[in-house]
Protein backbone atom coordinates (compact mmCIF):
# COMPACT_ATOMS: atom_id res chain seq x y z
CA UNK A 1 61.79 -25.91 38.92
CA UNK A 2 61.59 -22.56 40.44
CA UNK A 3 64.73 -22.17 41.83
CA UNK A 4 66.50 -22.26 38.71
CA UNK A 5 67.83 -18.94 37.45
CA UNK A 6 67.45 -19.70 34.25
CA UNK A 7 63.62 -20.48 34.42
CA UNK A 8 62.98 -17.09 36.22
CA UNK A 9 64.64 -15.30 33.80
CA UNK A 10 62.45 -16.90 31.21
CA UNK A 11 59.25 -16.63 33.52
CA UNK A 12 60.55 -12.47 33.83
CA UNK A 13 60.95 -12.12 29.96
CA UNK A 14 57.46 -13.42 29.36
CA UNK A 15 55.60 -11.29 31.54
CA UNK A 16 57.46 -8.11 30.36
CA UNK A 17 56.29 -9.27 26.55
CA UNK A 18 52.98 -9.68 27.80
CA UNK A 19 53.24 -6.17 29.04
CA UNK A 20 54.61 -4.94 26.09
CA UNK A 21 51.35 -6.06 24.42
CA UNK A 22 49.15 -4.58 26.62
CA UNK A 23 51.40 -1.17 26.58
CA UNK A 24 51.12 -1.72 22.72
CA UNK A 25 47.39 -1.43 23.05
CA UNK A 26 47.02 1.50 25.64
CA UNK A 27 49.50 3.58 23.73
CA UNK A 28 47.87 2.75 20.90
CA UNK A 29 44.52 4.56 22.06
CA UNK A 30 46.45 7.39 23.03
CA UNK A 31 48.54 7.39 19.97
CA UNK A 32 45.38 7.39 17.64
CA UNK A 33 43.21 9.84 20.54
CA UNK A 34 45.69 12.18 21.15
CA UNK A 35 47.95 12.43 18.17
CA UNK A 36 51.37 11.47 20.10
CA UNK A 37 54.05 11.10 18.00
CA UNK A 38 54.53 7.38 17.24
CA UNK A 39 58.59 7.23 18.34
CA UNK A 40 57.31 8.78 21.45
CA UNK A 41 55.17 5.65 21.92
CA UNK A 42 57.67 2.98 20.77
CA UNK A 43 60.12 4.42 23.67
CA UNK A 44 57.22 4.52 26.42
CA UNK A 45 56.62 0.79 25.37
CA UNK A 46 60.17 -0.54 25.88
CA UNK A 47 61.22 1.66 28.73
CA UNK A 48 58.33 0.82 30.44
CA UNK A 49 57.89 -2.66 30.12
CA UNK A 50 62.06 -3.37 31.06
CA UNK A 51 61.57 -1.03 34.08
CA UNK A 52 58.65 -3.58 35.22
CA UNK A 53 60.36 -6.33 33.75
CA UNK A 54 64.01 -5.05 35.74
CA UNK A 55 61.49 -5.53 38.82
CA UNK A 56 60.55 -8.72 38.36
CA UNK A 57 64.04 -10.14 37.76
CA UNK A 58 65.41 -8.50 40.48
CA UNK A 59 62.48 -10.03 42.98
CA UNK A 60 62.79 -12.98 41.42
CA UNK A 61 66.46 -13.27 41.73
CA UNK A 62 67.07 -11.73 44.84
CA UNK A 63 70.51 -11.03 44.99
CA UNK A 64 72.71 -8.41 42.25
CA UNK A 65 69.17 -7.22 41.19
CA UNK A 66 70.38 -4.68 38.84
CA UNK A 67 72.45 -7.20 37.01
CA UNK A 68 69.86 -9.30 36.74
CA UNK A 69 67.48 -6.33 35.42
CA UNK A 70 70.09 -5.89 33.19
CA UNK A 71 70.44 -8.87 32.22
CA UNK A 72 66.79 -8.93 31.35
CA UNK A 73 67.01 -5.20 29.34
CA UNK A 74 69.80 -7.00 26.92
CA UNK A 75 67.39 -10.47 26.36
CA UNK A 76 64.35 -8.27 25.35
CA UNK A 77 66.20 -6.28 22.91
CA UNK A 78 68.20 -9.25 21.65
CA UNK A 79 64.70 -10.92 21.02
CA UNK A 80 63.02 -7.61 19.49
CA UNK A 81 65.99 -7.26 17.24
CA UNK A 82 66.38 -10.73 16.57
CA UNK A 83 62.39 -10.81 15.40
CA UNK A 84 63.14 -7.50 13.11
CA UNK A 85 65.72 -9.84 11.48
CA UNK A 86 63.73 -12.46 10.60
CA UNK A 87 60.63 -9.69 8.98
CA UNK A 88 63.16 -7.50 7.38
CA UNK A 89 65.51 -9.87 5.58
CA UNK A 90 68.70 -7.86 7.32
CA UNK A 91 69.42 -4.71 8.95
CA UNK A 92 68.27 -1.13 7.56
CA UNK A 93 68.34 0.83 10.48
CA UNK A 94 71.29 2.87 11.40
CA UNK A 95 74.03 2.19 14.23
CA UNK A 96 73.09 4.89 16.06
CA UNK A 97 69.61 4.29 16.80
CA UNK A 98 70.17 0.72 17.22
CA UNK A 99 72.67 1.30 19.66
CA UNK A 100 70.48 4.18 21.51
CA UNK A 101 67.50 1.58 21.74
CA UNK A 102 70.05 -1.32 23.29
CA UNK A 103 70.86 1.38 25.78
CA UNK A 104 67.10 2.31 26.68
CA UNK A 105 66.23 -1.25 27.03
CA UNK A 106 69.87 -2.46 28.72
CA UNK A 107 69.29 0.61 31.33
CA UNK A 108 65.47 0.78 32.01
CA UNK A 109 65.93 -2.97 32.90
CA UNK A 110 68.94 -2.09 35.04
CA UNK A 111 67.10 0.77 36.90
CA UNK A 112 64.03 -1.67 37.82
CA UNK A 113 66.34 -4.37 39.09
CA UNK A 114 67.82 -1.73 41.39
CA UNK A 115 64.20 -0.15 42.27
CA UNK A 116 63.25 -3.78 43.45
């Protein structure tokens, strides 16, 4: 069952939520301690946590690590976005930002498959 790319991937997505969570509470700390501004912590949470996530993929996989920390980037935004759905009943943010936070998540996954 481990050498299936398709478990890995899963196995990579689920540790990069659970570090998301713990990211969520850290930041959270900060955000209250520190007065950050809170868009400042919602980009150190998904950059962050696709970088480490882009790692794991890319170990995991072992070969075209960046696609595969791509790869990963584009499944935790597709998941995020797919979860807004479901709250929100539709979309109300605009294109741009959408797009800009596909690109954050799509590349900070990409980088950490490559830094693996």
């Amino acid at each position: 069952m481990q050498t299936n790319p398709v478990w890995r991937m899963v196995r990579a997505l689920i540790v990069t939520y659970i570090l998301s969570g713990i990211l969520l509470v850290v930041l959270s700390f900060a955000l209250f301690k520190f007065r950050l501004p809170e868009n400042q912590v919602n980009v150190a949470v998904c950059a962050v946590s696709c970088f480490f996530g882009g790692i794991l993929a890319g170990k995991t996989m072992r070969t075209r690590r960046f696609f595969w920390g791509l790869v990963l980037g584009t499944l935790y935004f597709l998941f995020l976005y797919l979860m807004s759905l479901a709250q929100k009943d539709g979309v109300t943010e605009d294109t741009k930002r959408l797009l800009s936070v596909l690109a954050m998540c799509t590349l900070s996954g990409m980088a950490g498959g490559m830094v693996s």
